[in-house]
C-alpha atoms as a PDB file:
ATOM      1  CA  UNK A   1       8.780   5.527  11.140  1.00  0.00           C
ATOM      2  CA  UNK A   2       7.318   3.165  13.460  1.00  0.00           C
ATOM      3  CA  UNK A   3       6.067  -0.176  11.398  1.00  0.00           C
ATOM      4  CA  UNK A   4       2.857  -0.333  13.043  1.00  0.00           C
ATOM      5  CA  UNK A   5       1.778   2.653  12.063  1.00  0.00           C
ATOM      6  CA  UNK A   6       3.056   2.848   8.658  1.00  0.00           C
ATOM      7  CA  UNK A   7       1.092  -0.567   8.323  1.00  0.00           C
ATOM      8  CA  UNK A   8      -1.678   1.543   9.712  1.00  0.00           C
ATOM      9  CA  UNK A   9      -1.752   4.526   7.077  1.00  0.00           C
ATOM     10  CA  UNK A  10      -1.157   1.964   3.541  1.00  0.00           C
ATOM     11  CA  UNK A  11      -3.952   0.009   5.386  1.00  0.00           C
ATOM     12  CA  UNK A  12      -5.959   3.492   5.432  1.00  0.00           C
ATOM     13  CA  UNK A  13      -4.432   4.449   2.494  1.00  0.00           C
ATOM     14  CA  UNK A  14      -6.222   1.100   0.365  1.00  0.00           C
ATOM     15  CA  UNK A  15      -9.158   1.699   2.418  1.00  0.00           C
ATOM     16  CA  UNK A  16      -9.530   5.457   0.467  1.00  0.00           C
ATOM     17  CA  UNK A  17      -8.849   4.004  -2.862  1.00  0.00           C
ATOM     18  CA  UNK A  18     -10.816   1.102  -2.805  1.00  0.00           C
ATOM     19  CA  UNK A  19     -13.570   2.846  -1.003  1.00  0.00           C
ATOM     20  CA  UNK A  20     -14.573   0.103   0.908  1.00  0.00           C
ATOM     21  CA  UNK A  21     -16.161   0.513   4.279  1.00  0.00           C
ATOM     22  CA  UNK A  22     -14.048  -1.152   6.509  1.00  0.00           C
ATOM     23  CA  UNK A  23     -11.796  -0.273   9.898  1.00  0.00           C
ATOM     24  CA  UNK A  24      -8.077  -0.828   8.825  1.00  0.00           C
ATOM     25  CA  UNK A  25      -7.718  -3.333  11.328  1.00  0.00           C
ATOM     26  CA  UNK A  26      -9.932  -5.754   9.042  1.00  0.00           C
ATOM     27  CA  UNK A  27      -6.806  -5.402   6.689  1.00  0.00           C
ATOM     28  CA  UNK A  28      -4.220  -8.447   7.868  1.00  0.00           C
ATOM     29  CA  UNK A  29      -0.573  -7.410   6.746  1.00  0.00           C
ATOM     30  CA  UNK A  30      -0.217 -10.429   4.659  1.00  0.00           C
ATOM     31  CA  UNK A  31      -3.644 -10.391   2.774  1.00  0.00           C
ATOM     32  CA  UNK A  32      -3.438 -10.812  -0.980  1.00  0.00           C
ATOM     33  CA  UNK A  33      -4.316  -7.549  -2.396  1.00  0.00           C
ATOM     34  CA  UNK A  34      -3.720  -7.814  -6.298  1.00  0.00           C
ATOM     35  CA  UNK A  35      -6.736 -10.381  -7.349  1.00  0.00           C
ATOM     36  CA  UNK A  36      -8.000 -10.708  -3.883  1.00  0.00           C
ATOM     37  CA  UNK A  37     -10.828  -9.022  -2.457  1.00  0.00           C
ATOM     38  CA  UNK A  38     -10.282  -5.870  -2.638  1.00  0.00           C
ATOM     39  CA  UNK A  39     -10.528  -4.342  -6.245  1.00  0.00           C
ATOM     40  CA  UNK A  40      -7.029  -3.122  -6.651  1.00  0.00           C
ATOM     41  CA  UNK A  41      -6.766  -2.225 -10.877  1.00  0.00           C
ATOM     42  CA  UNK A  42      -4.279  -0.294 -12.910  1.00  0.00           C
ATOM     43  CA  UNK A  43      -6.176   2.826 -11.491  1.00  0.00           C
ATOM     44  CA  UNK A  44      -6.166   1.972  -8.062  1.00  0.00           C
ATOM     45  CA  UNK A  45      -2.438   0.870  -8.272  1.00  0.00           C
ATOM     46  CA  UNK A  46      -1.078   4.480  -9.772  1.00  0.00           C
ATOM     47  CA  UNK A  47      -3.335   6.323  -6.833  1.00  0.00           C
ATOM     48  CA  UNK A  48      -1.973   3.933  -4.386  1.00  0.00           C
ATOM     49  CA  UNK A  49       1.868   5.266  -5.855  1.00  0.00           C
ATOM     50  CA  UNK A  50       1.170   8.482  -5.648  1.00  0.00           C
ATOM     51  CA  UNK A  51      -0.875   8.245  -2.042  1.00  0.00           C
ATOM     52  CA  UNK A  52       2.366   6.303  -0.742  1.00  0.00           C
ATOM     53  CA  UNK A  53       4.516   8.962  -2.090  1.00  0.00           C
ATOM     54  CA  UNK A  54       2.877  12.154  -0.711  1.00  0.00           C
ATOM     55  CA  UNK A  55       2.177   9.930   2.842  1.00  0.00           C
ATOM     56  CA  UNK A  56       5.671   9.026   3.479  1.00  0.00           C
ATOM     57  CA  UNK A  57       8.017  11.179   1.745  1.00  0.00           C
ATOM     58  CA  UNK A  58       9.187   8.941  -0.998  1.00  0.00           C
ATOM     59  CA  UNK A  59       9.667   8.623  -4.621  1.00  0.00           C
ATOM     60  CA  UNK A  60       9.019   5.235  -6.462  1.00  0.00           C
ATOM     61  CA  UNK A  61      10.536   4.594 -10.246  1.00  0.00           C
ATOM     62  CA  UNK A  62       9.114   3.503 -12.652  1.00  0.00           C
ATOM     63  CA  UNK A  63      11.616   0.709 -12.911  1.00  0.00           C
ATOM     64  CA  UNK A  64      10.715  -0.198  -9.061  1.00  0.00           C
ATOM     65  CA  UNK A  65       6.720  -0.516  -9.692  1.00  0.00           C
ATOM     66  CA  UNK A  66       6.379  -4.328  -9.956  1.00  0.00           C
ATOM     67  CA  UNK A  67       3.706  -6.225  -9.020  1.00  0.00           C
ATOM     68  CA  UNK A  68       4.964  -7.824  -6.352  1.00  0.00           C
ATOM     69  CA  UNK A  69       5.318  -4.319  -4.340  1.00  0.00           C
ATOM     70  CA  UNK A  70       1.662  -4.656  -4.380  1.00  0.00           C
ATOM     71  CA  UNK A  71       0.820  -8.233  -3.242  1.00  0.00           C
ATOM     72  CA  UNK A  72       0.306  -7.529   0.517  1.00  0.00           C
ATOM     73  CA  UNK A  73       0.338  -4.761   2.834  1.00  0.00           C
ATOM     74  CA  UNK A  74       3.984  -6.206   4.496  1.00  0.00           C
ATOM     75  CA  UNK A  75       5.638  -6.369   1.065  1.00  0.00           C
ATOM     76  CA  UNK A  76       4.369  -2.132   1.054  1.00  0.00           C
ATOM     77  CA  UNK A  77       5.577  -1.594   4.197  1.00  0.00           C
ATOM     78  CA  UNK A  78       8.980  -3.649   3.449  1.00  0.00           C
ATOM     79  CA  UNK A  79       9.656  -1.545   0.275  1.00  0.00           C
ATOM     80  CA  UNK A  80       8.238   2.440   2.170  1.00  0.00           C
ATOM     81  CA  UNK A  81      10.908   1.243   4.828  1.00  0.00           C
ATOM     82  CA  UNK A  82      13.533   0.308   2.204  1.00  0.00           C
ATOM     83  CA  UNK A  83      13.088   3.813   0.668  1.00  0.00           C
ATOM     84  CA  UNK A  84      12.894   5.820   3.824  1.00  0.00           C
ATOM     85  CA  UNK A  85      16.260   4.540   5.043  1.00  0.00           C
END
């Protein structure tokens, strides 16, 4: 999958979860998003697993959820395009 648009649909993907109204262009790929601005919990963090699963095809461990998956959309992307290889 192209990296600009998986970018695109995590960056849409936080944007349902968080319910925040904002275009996903607002979103830069190296943003902080555990403890930054944008409300990510424990809650939010499952629902992002499971959105990233169904979106792009993939299954994530439990031994692979780490916080540091989380920290930015480009450490998303880098793992979804580790996984879909």
């Amino acid at each position: 999958m192209d990296q600009k648009l998986a970018k695109n649909k995590i960056k849409q993907l936080i944007i349902e979860i968080t319910e925040l109204e904002m275009s996903p262009d607002e979103i830069k790929d190296d943003d902080l998003l555990l403890g930054g601005n944008f409300g990510l919990d424990s809650l939010s963090i499952v629902t992002l697993i499971a959105g990233l699963e169904k979106e792009f095809n993939i299954i994530i461990g439990d031994d692979e959820i780490k916080g540091e998956l989380f920290e930015s959309v480009d450490s998303m992307d880098s793992f979804v395009q580790s996984k879909m290889q």
